[in-house]
Protein backbone atom coordinates (compact mmCIF):
# COMPACT_ATOMS: atom_id res chain seq x y z
CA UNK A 1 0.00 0.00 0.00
CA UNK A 2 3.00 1.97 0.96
CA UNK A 3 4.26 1.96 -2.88
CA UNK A 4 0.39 2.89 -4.52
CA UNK A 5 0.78 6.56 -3.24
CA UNK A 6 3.69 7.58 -4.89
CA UNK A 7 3.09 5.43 -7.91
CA UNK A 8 -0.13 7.35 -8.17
CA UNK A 9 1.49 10.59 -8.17
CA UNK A 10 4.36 9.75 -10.65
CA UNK A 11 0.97 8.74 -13.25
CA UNK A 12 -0.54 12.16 -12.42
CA UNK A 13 3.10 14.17 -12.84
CA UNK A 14 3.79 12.25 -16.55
CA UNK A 15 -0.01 12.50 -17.44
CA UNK A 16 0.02 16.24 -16.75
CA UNK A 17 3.77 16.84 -18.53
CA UNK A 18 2.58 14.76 -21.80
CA UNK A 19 -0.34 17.29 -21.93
CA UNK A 20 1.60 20.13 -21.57
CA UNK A 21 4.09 19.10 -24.09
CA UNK A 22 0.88 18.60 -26.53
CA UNK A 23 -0.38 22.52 -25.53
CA UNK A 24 3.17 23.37 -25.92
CA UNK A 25 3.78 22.25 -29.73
CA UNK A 26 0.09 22.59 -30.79
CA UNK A 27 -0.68 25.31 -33.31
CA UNK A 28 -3.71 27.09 -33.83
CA UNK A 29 -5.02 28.25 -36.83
CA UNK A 30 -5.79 32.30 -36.76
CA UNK A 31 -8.18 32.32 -39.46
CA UNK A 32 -9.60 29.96 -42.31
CA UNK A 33 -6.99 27.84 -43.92
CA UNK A 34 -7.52 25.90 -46.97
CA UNK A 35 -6.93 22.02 -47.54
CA UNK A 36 -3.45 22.53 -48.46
CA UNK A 37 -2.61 25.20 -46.22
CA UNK A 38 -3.36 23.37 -43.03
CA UNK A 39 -1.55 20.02 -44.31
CA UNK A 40 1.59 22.49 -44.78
CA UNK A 41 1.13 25.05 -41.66
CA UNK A 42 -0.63 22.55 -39.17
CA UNK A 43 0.49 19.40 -40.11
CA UNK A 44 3.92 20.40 -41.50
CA UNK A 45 3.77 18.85 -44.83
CA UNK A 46 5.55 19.76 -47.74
CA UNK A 47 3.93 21.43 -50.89
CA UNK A 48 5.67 19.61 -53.99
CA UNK A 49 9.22 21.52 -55.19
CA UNK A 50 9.06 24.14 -58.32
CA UNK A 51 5.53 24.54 -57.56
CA UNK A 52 4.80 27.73 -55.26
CA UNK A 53 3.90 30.75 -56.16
CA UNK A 54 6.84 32.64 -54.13
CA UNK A 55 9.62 30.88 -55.98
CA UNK A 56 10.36 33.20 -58.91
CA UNK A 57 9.15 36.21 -57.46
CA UNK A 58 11.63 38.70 -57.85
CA UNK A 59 9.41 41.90 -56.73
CA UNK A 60 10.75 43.97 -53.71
CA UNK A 61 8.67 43.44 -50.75
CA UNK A 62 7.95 41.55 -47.79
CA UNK A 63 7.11 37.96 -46.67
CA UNK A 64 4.47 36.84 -43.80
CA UNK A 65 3.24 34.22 -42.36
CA UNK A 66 0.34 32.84 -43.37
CA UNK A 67 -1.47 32.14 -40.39
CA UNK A 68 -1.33 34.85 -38.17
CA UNK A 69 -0.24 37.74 -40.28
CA UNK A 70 3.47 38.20 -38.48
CA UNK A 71 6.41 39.64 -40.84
CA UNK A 72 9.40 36.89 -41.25
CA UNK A 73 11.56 37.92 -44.05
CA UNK A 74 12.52 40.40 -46.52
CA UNK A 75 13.16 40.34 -50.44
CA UNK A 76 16.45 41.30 -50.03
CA UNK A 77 17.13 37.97 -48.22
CA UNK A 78 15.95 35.78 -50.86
CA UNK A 79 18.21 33.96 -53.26
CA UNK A 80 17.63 31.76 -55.67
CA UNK A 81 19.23 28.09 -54.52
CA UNK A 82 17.69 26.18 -57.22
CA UNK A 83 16.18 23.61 -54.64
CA UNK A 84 12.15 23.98 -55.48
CA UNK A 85 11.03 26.24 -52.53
CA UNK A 86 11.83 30.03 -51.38
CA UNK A 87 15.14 30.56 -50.27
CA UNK A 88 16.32 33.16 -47.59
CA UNK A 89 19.47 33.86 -46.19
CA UNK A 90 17.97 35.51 -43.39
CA UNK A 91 14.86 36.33 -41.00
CA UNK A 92 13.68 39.74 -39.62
CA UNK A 93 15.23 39.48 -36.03
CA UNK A 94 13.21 37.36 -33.47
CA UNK A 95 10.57 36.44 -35.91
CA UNK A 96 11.35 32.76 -36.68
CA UNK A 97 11.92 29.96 -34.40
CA UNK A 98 14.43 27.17 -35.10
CA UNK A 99 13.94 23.57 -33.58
CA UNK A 100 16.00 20.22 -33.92
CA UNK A 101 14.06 17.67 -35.63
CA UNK A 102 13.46 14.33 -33.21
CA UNK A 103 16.22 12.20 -35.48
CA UNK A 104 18.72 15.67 -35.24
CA UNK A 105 19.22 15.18 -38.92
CA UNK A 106 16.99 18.70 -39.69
CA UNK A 107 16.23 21.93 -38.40
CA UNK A 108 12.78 23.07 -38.45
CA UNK A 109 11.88 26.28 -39.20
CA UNK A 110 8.03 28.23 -37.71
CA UNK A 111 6.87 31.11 -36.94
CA UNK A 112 7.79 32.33 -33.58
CA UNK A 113 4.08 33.84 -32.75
CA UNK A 114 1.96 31.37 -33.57
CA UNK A 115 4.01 28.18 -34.67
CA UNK A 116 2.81 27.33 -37.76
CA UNK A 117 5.31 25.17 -39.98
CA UNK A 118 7.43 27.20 -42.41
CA UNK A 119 9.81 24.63 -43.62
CA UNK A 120 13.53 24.07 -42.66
CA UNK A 121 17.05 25.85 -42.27
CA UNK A 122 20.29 24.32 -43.81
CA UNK A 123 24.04 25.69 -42.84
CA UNK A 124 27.57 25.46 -45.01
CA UNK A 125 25.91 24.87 -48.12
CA UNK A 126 27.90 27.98 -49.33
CA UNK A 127 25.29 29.12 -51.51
CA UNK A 128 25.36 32.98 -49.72
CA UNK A 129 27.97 34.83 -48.16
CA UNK A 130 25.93 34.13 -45.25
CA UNK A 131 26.42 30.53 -45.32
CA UNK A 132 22.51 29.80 -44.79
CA UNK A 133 19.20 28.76 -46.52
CA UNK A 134 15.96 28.65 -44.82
CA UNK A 135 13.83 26.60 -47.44
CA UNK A 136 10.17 27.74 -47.01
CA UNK A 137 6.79 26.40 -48.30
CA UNK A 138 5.68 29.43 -50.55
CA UNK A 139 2.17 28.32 -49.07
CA UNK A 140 3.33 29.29 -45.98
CA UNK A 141 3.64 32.72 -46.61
CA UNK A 142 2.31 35.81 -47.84
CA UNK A 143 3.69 38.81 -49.86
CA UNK A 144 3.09 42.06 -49.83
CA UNK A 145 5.11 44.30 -52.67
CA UNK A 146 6.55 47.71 -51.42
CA UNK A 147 4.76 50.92 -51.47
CA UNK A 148 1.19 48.93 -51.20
CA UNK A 149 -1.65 51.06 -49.52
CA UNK A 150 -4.13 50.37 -47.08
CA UNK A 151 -7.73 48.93 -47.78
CA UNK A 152 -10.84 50.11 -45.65
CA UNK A 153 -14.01 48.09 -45.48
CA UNK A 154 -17.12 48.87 -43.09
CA UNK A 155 -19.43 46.83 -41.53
CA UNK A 156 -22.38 46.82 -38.65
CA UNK A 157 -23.80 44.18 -36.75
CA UNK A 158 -25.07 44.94 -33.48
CA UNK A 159 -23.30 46.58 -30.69
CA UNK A 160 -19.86 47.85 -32.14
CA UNK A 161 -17.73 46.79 -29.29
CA UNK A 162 -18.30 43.31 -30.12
CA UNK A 163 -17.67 43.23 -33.83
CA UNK A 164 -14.60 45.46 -33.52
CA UNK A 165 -13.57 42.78 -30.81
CA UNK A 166 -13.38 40.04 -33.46
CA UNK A 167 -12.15 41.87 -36.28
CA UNK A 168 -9.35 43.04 -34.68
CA UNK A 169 -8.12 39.66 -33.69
CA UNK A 170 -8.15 38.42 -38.03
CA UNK A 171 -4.71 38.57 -39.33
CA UNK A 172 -3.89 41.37 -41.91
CA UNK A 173 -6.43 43.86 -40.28
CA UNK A 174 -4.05 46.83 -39.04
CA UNK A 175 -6.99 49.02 -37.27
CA UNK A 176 -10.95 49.02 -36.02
CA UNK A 177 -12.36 51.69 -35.13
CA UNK A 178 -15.94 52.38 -33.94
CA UNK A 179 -18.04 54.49 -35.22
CA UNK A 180 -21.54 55.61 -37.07
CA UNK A 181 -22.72 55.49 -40.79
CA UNK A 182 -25.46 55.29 -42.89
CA UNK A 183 -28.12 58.13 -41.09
CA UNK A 184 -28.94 61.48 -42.26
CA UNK A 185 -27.13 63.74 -39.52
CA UNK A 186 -23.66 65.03 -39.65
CA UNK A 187 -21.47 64.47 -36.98
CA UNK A 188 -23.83 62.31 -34.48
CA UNK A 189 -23.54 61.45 -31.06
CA UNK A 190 -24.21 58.06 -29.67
CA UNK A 191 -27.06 59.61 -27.98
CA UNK A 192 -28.43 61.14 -31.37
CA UNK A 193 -28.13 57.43 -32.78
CA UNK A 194 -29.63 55.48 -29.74
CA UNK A 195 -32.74 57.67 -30.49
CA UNK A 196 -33.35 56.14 -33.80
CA UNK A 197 -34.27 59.24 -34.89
CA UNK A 198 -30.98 59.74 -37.58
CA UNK A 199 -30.63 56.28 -39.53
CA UNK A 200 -27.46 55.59 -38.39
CA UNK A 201 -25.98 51.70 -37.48
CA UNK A 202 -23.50 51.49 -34.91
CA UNK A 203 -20.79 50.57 -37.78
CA UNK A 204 -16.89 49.56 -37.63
CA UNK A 205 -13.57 50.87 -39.80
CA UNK A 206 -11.67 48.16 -40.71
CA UNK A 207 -8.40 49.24 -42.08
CA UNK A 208 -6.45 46.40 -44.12
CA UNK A 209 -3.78 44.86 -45.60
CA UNK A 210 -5.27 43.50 -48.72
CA UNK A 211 -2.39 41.72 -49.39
CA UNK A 212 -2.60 39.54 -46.30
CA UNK A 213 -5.91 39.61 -46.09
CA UNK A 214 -9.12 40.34 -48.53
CA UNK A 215 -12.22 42.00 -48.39
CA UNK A 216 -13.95 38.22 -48.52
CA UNK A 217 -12.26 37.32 -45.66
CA UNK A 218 -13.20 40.08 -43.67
CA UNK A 219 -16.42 39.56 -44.77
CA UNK A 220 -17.07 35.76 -43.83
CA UNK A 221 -15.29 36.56 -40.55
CA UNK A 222 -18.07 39.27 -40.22
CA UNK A 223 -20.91 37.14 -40.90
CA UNK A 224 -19.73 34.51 -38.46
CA UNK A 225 -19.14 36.51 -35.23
CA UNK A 226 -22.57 37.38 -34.99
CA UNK A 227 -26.50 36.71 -35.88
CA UNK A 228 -26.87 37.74 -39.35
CA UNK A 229 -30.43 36.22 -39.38
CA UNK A 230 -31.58 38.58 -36.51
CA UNK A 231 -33.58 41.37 -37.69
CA UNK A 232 -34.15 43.47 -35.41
CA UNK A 233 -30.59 43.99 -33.14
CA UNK A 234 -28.41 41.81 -32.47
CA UNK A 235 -28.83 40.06 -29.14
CA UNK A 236 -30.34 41.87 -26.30
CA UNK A 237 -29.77 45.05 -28.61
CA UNK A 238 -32.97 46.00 -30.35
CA UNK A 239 -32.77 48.82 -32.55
CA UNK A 240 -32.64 50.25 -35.93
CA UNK A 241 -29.04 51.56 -35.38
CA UNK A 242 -28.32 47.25 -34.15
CA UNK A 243 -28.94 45.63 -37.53
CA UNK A 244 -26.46 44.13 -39.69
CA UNK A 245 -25.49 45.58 -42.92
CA UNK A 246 -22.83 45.07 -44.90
CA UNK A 247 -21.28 48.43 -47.09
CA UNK A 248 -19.42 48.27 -50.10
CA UNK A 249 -17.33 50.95 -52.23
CA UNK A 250 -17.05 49.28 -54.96
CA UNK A 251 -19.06 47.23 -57.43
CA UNK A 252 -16.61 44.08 -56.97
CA UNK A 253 -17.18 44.33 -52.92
CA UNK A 254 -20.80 44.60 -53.56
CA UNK A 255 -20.97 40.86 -55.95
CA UNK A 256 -19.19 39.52 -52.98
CA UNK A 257 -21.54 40.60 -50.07
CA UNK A 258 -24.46 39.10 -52.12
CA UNK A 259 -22.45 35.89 -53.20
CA UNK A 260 -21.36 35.25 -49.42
CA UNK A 261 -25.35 35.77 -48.00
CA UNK A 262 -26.27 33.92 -51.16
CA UNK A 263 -24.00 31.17 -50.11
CA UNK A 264 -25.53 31.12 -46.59
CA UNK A 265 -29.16 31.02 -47.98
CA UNK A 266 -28.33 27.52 -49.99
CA UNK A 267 -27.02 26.55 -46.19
CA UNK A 268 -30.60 27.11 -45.51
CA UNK A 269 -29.67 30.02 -43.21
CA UNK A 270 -31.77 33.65 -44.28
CA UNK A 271 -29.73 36.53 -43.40
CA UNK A 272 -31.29 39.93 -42.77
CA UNK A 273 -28.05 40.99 -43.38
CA UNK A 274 -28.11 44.17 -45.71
CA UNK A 275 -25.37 45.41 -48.44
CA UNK A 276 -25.42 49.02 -48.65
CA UNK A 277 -23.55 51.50 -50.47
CA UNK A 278 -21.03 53.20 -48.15
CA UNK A 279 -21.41 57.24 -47.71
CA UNK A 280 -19.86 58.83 -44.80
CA UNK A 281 -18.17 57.29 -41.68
CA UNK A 282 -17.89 59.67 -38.55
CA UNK A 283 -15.59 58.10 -35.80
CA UNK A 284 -17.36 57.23 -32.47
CA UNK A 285 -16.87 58.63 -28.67
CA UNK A 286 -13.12 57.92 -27.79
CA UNK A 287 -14.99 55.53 -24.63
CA UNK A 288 -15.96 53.48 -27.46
CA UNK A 289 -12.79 52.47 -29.19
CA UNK A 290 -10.91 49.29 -27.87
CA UNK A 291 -14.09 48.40 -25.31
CA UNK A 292 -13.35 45.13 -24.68
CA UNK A 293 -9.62 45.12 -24.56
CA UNK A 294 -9.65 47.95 -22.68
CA UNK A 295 -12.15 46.53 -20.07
CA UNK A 296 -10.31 43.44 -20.23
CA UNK A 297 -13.99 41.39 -20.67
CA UNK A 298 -15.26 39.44 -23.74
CA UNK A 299 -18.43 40.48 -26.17
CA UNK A 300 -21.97 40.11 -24.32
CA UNK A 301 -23.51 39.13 -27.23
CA UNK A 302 -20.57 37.94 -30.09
CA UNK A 303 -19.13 35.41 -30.29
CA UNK A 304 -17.51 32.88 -33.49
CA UNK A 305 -19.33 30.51 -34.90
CA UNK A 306 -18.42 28.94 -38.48
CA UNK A 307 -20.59 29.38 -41.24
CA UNK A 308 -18.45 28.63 -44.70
């Protein structure tokens, strides 16, 4: 009996060190992959060599990861090694992690935020003065050429602390900012909108990089952080300036607003969700901005759910 205590306890100690070594090397994907990018960036596979669509750019620029939107390297670091896969002979400082494989015969290369498999690092090849080649899958990365600009998409769905919650977490999306659209008065106050009286929805500003991320994306991650079949608010918020609405600038944002709800009505979901033409934004109460990350709390009535 003596020797069932402590054997006890060592089971508990290895059970609770195999789990944390699984938490430890999980990754988590920070927005929709596809089929191919979660074999590579999840399940470190290996997309098939001369095949990416990073290999023979030459454009001046930089490269991020995938999944969570991070910077890794620069053009100037890439080289062409002739092996099948982006080459770099360096990584922006701090931004890439290196690990032994099990058998020590490799070194794995990820992304130091989130994880997500890059590829792996080879020394003394002498292919570059600096004496290194970190061999990436070109689906793990993005690119985004030099001198882009910023994108700017709006939406409403309810209470805008919630939906600027969620949007800021999507990778690409640089800033969200609260605010009021769509009424007839200039200039509101949130106590001019909570009337009803001036036909404004409590909207957000999402400033992007379209390069990392597009306005479908933002869109589907729009539609699935809160009820777009709720007509009336969203939640315990009833209200003209609660319903969801989706505005466009352009004629190309507009076909994909009405493809994604038409997508959701053969899912036999009916949105209420509405696609209107974007006007004028004016910038909420500076209480507004950051609500929930300020308040260090979580949306009352938002939360994810997947819908595509």
């Amino acid at each position: 009996m003596k020797f069932f205590i402590p054997l006890i306890l060592v089971l508990v100690v290895l059970i609770c060190l195999a789990n944390f070594k699984k938490k430890e090397v999980s990754i988590m994907p920070q927005r929709d992959l596809s089929t191919i990018e979660e074999k590579i960036i999840i399940k470190k596979g290996t997309e098939r060599p001369f095949t990416g669509k990073h290999l023979k750019n030459k454009d001046s620029g930089t490269y991020s990861c995938r999944n969570c939107g991070v910077d890794l390297y620069k053009s100037e670091d890439k080289f062409e090694s002739h092996c099948g896969w982006p080459s770099f002979d360096d990584e922006i400082d701090g931004a890439v992690k290196k690990t032994v494989d099990a058998d020590g015969r490799r070194t794995e290369i990820t992304c130091a935020k989130c994880g997500g498999h890059l590829g792996h690092v080879f020394e003394g090849e002498q292919l570059t003065d600096k004496n290194l080649r970190h061999c990436v899958n070109s689906v793990s990365l993005d690119f985004t050429p030099a001198g882009w600009t910023t994108n700017t998409a709006y939406f409403a769905g309810g209470c805008f602390w919630g939906v600027e919650y969620y949007m800021q977490k999507l990778p690409g999306v640089i800033s969200v900012v609260s605010g009021y659209s769509g009424g007839t008065v200039e200039n509101p106050t949130y106590q001019q909108v909570c009337s009803g009286q001036t036909g404004h929805l409590e909207v957000v500003e999402v400033k992007y990089n379209p390069y990392k991320v597009t306005f479908e994306e933002l869109t589907k991650r729009f539609l699935e952080i809160h009820d777009p079949t709720q007509s009336n608010g969203q939640g315990p918020d009833i209200g003209s300036q609660y319903l969801s609405a989706i505005f466009y600038s352009t004629d190309e944002e507009q076909k994909t607003a009405n493809h994604l709800l038409d997508l959701l009505k053969k899912k036999k979901i009916k949105p209420a969700t509405k696609v209107i033409k974007f006007d004028k934004f004016w910038k909420a109460e500076d209480y507004h901005q950051d609500y929930y990350n300020r308040k260090d709390s979580l949306p009352y009535c938002h939360s994810y759910k997947k819908l595509f």
